[in-house]
Structures are given as structure tokens and as C-alpha cells.
N, C-alpha and C. Protein backbone atom coordinates (compact mmCIF):
# COMPACT_ATOMS: atom_id res chain seq x y z
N UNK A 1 4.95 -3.50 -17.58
CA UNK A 1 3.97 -4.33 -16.90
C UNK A 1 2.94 -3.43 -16.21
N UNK A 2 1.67 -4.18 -16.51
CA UNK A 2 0.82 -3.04 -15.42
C UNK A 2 0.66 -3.58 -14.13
N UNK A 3 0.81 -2.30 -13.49
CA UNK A 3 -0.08 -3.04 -12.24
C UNK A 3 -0.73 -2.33 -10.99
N UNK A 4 -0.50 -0.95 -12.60
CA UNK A 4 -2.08 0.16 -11.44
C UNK A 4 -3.52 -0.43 -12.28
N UNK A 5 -4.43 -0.08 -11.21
CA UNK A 5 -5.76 -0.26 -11.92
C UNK A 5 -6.77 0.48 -11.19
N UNK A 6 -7.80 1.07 -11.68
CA UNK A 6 -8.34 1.87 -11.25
C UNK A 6 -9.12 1.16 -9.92
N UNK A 7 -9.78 -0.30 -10.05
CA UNK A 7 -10.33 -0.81 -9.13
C UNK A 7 -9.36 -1.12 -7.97
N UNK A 8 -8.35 -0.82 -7.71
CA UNK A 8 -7.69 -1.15 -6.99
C UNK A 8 -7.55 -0.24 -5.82
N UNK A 9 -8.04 1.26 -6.26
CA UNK A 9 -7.86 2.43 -5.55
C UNK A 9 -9.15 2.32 -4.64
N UNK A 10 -9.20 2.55 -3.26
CA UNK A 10 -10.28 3.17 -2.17
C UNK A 10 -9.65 4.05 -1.83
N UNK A 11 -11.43 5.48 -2.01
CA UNK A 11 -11.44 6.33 -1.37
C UNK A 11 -11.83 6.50 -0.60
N UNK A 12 -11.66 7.14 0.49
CA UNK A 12 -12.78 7.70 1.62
C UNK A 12 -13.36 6.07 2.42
N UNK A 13 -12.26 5.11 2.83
CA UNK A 13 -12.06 4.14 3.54
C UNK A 13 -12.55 4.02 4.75
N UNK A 14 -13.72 3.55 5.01
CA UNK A 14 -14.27 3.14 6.59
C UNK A 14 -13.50 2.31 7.43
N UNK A 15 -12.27 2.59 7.13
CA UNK A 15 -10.89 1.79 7.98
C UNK A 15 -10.75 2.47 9.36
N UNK A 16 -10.52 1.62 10.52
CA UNK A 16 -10.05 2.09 11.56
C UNK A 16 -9.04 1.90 12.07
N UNK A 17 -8.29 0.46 11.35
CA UNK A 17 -7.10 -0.22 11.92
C UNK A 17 -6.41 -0.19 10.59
N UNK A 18 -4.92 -0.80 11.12
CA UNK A 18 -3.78 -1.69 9.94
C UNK A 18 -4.67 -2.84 9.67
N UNK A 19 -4.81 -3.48 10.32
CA UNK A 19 -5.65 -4.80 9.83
C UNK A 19 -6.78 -4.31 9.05
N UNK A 20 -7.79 -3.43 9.57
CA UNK A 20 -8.58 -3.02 8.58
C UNK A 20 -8.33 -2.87 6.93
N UNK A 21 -6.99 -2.31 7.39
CA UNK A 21 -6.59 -1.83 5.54
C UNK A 21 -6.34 -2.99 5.25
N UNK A 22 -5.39 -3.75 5.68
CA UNK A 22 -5.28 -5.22 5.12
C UNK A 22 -6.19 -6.01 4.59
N UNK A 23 -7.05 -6.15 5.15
CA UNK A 23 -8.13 -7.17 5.03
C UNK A 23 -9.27 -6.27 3.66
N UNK A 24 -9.13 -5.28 3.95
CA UNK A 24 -10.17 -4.41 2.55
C UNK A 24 -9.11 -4.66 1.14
N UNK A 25 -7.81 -4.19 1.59
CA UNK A 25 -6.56 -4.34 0.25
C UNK A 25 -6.66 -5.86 -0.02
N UNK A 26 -6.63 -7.22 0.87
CA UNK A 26 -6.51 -7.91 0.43
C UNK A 26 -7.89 -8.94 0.15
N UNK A 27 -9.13 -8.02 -0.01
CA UNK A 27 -10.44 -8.85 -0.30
C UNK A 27 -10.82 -8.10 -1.72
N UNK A 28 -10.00 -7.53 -2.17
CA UNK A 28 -9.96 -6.54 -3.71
C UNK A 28 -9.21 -7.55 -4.20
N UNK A 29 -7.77 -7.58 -3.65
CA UNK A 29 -6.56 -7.99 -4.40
C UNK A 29 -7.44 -9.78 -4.83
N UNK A 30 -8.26 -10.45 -4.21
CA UNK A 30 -8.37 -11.81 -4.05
C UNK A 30 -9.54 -11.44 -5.19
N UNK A 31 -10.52 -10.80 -4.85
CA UNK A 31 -12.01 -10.74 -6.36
C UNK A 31 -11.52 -10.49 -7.16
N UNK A 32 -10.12 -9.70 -7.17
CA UNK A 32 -9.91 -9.33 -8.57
C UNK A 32 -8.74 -10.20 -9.43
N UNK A 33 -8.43 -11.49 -8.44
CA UNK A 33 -8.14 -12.94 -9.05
C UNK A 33 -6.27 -12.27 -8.63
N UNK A 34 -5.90 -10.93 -8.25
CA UNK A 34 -3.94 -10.78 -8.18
C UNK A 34 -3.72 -11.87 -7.12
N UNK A 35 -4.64 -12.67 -6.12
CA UNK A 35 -3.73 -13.58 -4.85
C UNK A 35 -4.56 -14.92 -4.74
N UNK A 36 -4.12 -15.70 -4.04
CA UNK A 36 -4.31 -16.40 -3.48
C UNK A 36 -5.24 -16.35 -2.32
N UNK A 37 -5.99 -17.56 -1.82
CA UNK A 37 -6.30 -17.52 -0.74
C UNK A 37 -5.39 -17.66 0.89
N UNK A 38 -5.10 -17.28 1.15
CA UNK A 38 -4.15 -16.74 2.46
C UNK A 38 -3.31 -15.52 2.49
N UNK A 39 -3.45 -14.83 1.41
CA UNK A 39 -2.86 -13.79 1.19
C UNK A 39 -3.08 -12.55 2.42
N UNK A 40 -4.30 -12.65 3.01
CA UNK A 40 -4.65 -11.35 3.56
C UNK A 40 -3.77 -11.73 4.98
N UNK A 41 -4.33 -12.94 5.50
CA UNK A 41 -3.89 -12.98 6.77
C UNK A 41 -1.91 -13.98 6.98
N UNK A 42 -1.53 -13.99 5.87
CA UNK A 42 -0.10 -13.84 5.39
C UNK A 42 0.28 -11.80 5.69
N UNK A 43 -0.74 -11.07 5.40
CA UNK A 43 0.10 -10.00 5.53
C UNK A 43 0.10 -9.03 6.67
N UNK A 44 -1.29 -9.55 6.93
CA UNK A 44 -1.19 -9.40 8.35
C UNK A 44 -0.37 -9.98 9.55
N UNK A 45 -0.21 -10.76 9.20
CA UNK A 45 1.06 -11.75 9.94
C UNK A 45 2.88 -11.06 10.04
N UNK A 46 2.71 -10.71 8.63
CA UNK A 46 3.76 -10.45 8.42
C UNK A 46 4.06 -8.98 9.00
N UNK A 47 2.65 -7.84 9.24
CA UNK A 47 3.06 -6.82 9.78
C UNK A 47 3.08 -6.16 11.07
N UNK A 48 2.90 -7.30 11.95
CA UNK A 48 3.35 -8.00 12.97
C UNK A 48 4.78 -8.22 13.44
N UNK A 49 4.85 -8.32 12.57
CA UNK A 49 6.83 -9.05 12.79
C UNK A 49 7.38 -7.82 12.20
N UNK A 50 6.91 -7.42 11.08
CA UNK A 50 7.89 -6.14 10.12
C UNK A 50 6.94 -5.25 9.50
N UNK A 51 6.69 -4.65 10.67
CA UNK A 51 5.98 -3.87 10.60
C UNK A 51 6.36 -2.23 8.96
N UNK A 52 5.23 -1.60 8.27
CA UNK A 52 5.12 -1.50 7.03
C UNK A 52 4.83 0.47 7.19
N UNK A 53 5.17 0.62 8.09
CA UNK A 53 4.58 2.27 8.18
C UNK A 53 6.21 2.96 7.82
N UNK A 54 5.98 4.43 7.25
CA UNK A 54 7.12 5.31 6.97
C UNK A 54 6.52 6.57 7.13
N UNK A 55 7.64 7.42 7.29
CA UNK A 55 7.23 9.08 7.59
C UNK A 55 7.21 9.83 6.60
N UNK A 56 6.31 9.62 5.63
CA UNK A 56 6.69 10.07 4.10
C UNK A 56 6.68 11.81 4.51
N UNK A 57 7.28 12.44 3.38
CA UNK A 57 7.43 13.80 3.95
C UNK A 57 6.03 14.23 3.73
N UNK A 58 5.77 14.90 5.02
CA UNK A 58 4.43 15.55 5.73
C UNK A 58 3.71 15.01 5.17
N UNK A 59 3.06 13.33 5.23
CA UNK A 59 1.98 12.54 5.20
C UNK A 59 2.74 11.18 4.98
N UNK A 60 2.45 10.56 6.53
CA UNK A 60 2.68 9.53 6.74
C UNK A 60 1.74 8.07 5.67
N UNK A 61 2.96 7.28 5.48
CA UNK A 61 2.22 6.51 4.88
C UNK A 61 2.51 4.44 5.07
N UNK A 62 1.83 3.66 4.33
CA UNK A 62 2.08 2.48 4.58
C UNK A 62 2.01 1.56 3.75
N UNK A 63 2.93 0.56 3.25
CA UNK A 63 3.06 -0.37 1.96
C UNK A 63 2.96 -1.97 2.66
N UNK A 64 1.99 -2.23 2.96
CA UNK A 64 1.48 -3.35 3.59
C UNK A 64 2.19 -4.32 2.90
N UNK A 65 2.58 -5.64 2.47
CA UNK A 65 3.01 -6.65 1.67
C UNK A 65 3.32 -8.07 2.20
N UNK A 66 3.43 -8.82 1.83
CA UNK A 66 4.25 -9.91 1.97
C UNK A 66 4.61 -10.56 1.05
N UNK A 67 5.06 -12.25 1.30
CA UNK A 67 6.66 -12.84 -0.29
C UNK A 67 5.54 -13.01 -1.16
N UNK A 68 6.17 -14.27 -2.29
CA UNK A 68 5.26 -14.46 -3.26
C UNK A 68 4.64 -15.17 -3.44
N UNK A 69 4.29 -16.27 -2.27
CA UNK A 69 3.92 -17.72 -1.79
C UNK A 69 2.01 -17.11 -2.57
N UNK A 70 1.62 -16.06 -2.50
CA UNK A 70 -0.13 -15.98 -2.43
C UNK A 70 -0.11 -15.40 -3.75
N UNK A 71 1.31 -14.67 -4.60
CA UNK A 71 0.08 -13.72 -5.29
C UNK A 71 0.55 -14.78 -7.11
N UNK A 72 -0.58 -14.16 -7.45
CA UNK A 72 -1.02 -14.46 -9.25
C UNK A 72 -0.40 -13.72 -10.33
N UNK A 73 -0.79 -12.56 -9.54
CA UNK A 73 -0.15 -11.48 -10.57
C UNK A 73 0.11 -10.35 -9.41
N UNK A 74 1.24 -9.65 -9.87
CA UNK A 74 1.55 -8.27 -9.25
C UNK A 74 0.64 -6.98 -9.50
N UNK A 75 0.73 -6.17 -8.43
CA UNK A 75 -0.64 -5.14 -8.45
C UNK A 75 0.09 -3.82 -7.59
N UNK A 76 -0.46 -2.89 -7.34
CA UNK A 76 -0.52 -2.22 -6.57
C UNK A 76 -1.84 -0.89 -6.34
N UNK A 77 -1.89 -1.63 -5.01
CA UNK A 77 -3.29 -0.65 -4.31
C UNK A 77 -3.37 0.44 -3.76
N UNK A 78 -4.35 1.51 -4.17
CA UNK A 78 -4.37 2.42 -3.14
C UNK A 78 -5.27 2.59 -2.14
N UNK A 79 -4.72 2.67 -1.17
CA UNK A 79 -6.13 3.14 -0.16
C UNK A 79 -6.01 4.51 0.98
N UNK A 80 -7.18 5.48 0.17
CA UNK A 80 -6.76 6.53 1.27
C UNK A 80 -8.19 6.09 2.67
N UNK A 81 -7.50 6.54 3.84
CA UNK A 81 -8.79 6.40 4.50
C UNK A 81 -9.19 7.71 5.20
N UNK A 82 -10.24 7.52 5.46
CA UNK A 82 -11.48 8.62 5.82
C UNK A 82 -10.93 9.52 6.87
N UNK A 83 -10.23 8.48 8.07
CA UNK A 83 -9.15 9.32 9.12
C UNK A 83 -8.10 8.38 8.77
N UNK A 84 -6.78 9.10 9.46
CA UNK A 84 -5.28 8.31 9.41
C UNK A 84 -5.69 7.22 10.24
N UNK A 85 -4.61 6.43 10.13
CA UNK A 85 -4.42 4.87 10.62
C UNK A 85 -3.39 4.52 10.59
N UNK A 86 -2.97 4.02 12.33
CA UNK A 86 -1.95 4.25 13.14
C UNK A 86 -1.73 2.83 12.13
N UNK A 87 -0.23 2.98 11.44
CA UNK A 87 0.45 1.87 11.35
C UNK A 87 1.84 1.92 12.31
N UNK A 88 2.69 0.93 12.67
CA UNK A 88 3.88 0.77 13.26
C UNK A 88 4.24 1.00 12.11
N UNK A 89 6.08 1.79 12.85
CA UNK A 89 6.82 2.53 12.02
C UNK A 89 7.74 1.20 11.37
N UNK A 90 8.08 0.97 10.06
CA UNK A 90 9.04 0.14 9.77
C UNK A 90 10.35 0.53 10.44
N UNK A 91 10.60 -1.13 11.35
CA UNK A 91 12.21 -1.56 12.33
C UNK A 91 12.20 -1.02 13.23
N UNK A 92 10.50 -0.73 13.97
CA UNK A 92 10.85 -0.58 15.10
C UNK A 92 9.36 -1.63 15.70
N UNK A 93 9.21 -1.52 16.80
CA UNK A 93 8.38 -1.71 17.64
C UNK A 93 7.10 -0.99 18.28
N UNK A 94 7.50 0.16 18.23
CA UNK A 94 7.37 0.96 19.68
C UNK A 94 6.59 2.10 18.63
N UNK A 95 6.86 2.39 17.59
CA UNK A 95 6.69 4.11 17.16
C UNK A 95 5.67 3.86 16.02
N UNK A 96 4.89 4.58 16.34
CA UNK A 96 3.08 4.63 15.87
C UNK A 96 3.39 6.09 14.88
N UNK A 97 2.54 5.59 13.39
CA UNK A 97 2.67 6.74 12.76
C UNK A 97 0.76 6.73 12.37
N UNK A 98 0.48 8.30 11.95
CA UNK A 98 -0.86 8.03 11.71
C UNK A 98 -0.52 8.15 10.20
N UNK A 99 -1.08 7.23 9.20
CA UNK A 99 -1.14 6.89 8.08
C UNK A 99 -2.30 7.24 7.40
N UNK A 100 -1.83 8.41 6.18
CA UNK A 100 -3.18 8.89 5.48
C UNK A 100 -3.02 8.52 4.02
N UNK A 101 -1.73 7.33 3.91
CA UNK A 101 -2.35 7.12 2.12
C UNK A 101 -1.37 5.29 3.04
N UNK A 102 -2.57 4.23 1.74
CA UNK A 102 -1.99 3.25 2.42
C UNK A 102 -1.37 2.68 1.07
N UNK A 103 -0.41 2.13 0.62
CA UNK A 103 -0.06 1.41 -0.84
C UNK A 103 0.19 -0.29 -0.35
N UNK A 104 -0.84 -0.82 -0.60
CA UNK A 104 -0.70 -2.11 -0.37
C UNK A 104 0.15 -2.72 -1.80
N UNK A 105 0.55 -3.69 -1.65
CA UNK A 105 1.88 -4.34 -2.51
C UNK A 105 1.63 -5.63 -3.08
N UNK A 106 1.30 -6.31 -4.08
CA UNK A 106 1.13 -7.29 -4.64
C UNK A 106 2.52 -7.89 -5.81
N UNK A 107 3.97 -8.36 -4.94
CA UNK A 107 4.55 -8.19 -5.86
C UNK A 107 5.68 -9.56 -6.22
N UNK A 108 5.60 -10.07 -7.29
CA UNK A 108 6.23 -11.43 -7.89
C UNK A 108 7.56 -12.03 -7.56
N UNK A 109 8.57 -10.94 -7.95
CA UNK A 109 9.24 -11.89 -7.35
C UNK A 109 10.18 -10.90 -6.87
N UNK A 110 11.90 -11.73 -6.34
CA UNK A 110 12.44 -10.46 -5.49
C UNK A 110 13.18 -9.36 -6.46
N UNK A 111 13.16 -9.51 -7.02
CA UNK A 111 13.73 -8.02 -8.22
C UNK A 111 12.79 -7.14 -8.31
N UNK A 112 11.58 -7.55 -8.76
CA UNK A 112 10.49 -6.88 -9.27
C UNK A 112 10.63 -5.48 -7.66
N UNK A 113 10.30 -6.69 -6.17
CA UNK A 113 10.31 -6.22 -5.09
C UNK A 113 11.65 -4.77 -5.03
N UNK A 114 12.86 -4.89 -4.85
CA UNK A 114 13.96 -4.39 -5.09
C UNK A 114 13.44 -3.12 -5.61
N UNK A 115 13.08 -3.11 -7.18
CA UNK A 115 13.08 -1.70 -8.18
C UNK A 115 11.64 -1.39 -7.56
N UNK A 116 11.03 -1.95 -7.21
CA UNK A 116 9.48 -1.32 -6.62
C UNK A 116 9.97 -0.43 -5.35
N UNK A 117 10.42 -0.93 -4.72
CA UNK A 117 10.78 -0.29 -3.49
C UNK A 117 11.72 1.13 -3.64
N UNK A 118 12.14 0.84 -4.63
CA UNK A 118 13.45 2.47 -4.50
C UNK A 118 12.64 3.10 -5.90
N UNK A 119 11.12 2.92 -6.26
CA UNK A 119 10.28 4.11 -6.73
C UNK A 119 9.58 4.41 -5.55
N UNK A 120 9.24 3.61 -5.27
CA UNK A 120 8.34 3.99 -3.64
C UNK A 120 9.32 5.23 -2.61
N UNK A 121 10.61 5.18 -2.57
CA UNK A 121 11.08 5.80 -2.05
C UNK A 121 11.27 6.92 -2.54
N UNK A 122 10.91 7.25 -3.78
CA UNK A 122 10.93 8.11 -4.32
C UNK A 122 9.57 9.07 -4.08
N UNK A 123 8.53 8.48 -4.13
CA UNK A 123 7.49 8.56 -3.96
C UNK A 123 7.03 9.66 -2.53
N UNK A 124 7.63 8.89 -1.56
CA UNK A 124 7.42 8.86 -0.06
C UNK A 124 8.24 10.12 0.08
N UNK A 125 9.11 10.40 -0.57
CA UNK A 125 9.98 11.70 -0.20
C UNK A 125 9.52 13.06 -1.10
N UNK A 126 8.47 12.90 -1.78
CA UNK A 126 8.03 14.01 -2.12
C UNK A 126 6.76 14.44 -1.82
N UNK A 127 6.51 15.21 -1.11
CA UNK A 127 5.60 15.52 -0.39
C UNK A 127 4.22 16.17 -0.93
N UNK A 128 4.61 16.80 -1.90
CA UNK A 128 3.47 17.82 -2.69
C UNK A 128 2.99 15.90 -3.38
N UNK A 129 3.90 15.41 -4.38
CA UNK A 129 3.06 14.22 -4.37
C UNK A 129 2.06 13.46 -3.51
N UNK A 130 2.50 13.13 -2.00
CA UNK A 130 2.04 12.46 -1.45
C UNK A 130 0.57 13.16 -1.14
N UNK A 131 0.95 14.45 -0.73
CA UNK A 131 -0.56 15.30 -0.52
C UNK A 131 -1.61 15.24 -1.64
N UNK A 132 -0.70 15.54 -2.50
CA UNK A 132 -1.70 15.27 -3.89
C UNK A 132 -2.51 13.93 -4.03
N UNK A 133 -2.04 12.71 -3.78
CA UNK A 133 -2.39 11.69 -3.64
C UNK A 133 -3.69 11.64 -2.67
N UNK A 134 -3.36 11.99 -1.25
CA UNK A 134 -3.95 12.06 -0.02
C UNK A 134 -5.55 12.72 -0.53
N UNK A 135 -5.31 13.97 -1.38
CA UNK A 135 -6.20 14.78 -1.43
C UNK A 135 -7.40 14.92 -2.62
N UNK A 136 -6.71 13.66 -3.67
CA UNK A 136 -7.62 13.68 -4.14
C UNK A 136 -8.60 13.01 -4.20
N UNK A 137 -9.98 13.29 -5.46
CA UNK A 137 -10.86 12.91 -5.68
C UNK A 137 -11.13 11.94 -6.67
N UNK A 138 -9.82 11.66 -7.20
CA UNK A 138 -10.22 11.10 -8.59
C UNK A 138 -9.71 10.03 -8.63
N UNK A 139 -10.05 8.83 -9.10
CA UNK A 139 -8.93 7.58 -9.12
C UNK A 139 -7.85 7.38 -10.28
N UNK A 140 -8.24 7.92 -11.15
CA UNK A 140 -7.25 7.82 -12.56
C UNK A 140 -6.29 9.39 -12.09
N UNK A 141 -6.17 10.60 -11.22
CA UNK A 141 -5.22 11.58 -11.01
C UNK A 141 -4.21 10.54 -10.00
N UNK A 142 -4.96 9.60 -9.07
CA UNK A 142 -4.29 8.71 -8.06
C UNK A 142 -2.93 7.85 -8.70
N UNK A 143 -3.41 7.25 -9.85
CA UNK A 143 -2.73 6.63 -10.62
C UNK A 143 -1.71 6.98 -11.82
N UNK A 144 -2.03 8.30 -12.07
CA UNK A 144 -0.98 9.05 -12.24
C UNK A 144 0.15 9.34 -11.59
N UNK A 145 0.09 9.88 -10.58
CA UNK A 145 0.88 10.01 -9.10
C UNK A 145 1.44 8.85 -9.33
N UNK A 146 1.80 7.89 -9.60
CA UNK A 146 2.08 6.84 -9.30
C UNK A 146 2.63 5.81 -9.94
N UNK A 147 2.24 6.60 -11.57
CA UNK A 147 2.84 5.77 -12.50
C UNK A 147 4.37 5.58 -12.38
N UNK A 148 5.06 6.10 -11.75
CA UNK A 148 6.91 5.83 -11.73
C UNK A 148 7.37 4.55 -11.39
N UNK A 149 5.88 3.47 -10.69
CA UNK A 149 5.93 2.46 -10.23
C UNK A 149 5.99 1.50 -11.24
N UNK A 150 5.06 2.03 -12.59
CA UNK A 150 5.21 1.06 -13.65
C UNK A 150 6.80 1.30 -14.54
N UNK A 151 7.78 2.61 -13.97
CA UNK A 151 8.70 2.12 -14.88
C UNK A 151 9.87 1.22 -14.64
């Protein structure tokens, strides 16, 4: 299944907030027909309550998401931004990470969710990846990085 796409990737993000990224990830995800209308402020809602930040090794990062009530089709976004962006740490409250790659989540149903999540973890724990990600210039090297998501 696909569900990298090149339009899906922002570089060099005039983001200042979590909500910021939200609302840019989820006004792509909506033109480009993957959600519903309520999708954005469904995930904003949701990262509020459960909150979406992790300490990926040496570059913090964040997988924004919520259920499947909004989306069309499954996707996944990248967004690096221009400076980090404090997301809350996932299961806690209290602990602020600065976030320099964001992977917003467009995903069907709960299995799909499940095997997405333990590539992501894969992902998040390798660090030369994540930098690589962080650092580049290109949107199709981005999506490389990343393909482990489509297997």
C-alpha cells in the first residue's frame, strides 16, 4: 500500500507550535482528499489528552494522529520545521521535547495502526536515520528514509 507521497513532505516549515504542525499536516492531508473534514481539530484534540512527542535518538521527534472516524485513505506526512517545536512527551504531562522532524499519521484501521507503529519505532531509534531525515534537502531522499513504513 502506498502511503508516502512526495506532496505530503514540508520543508523548512514556518511552524511555531504543535498545533501549528497540525493544522499545516492536516490542511495537506484534507486538499489532498486522505481526511475528512474534522480531522485537523480531532487531532489536535487528541494531543491534548495523549500527547504525540518521543526522544528519538539525538533528534527529537512527533507522530501527531488520531482514530479512523476522519480519514479516506491512509498517508503519512513529513514535516521538518525551520526551528524545533516543543511537542509534549508521549504519557506524560509535564515534559516538553523540542521536535525537529514531525510524522503526522493518517491511518485506517487498528492493525494497519499496530505494524505502523513498531516501524516507527524502528525509525525513531536510529539516529543517523533520523538526522538524515532532519537534514535533508530533498523530498524523494525523505521518503526513502522511510520507506520501512510501506512494508
Amino acid at each position: 500500500m502506498k502511503l508516502l507521497d512526495e506532496e505530503l513532505v514540508v520543508m523548512d516549515a514556518e511552524v511555531k507550535t504543535a498545533e501549528d504542525c497540525i493544522r499545516l499536516g492536516g490542511t495537506i492531508f484534507y486538499e489532498k482528499g486522505y481526511v475528512k473534514e474534522g480531522y485537523t481539530q480531532a487531532v489536535i484534540d487528541r494531543e491534548k489528552v495523549y500527547p504525540t512527542g518521543l526522544p528519538g535518538k539525538g533528534v527529537a521527534i512527533a507522530i501527531p494522529h488520531t482514530n479512523n472516524t476522519y480519514v479516506n485513505k491512509p498517508a503519512v506526512g513529513v514535516i521538518i520545521p525551520r526551528e524545533p517545536v516543543r511537542f509534549c512527551a508521549m504519557g506524560t504531562k509535564d515534559v516538553w521535547l523540542d521536535c525537529e522532524v514531525i510524522i503526522p499519521l493518517v491511518i485506517k484501521d487498528s492493525d494497519m495502526q499496530i505494524s505502523m507503529l513498531k516501524q516507527m519505532m524502528k525509525i525513531i531509534q536510529d539516529g543517523e536515520l533520523l538526522k538524515k531525515i532532519r537534514d535533508s534537502k530533498d523530498r524523494s531522499e525523505i521518503l526513502d528514509c522511510l520507506k520501512i513504513l510501506e512494508d
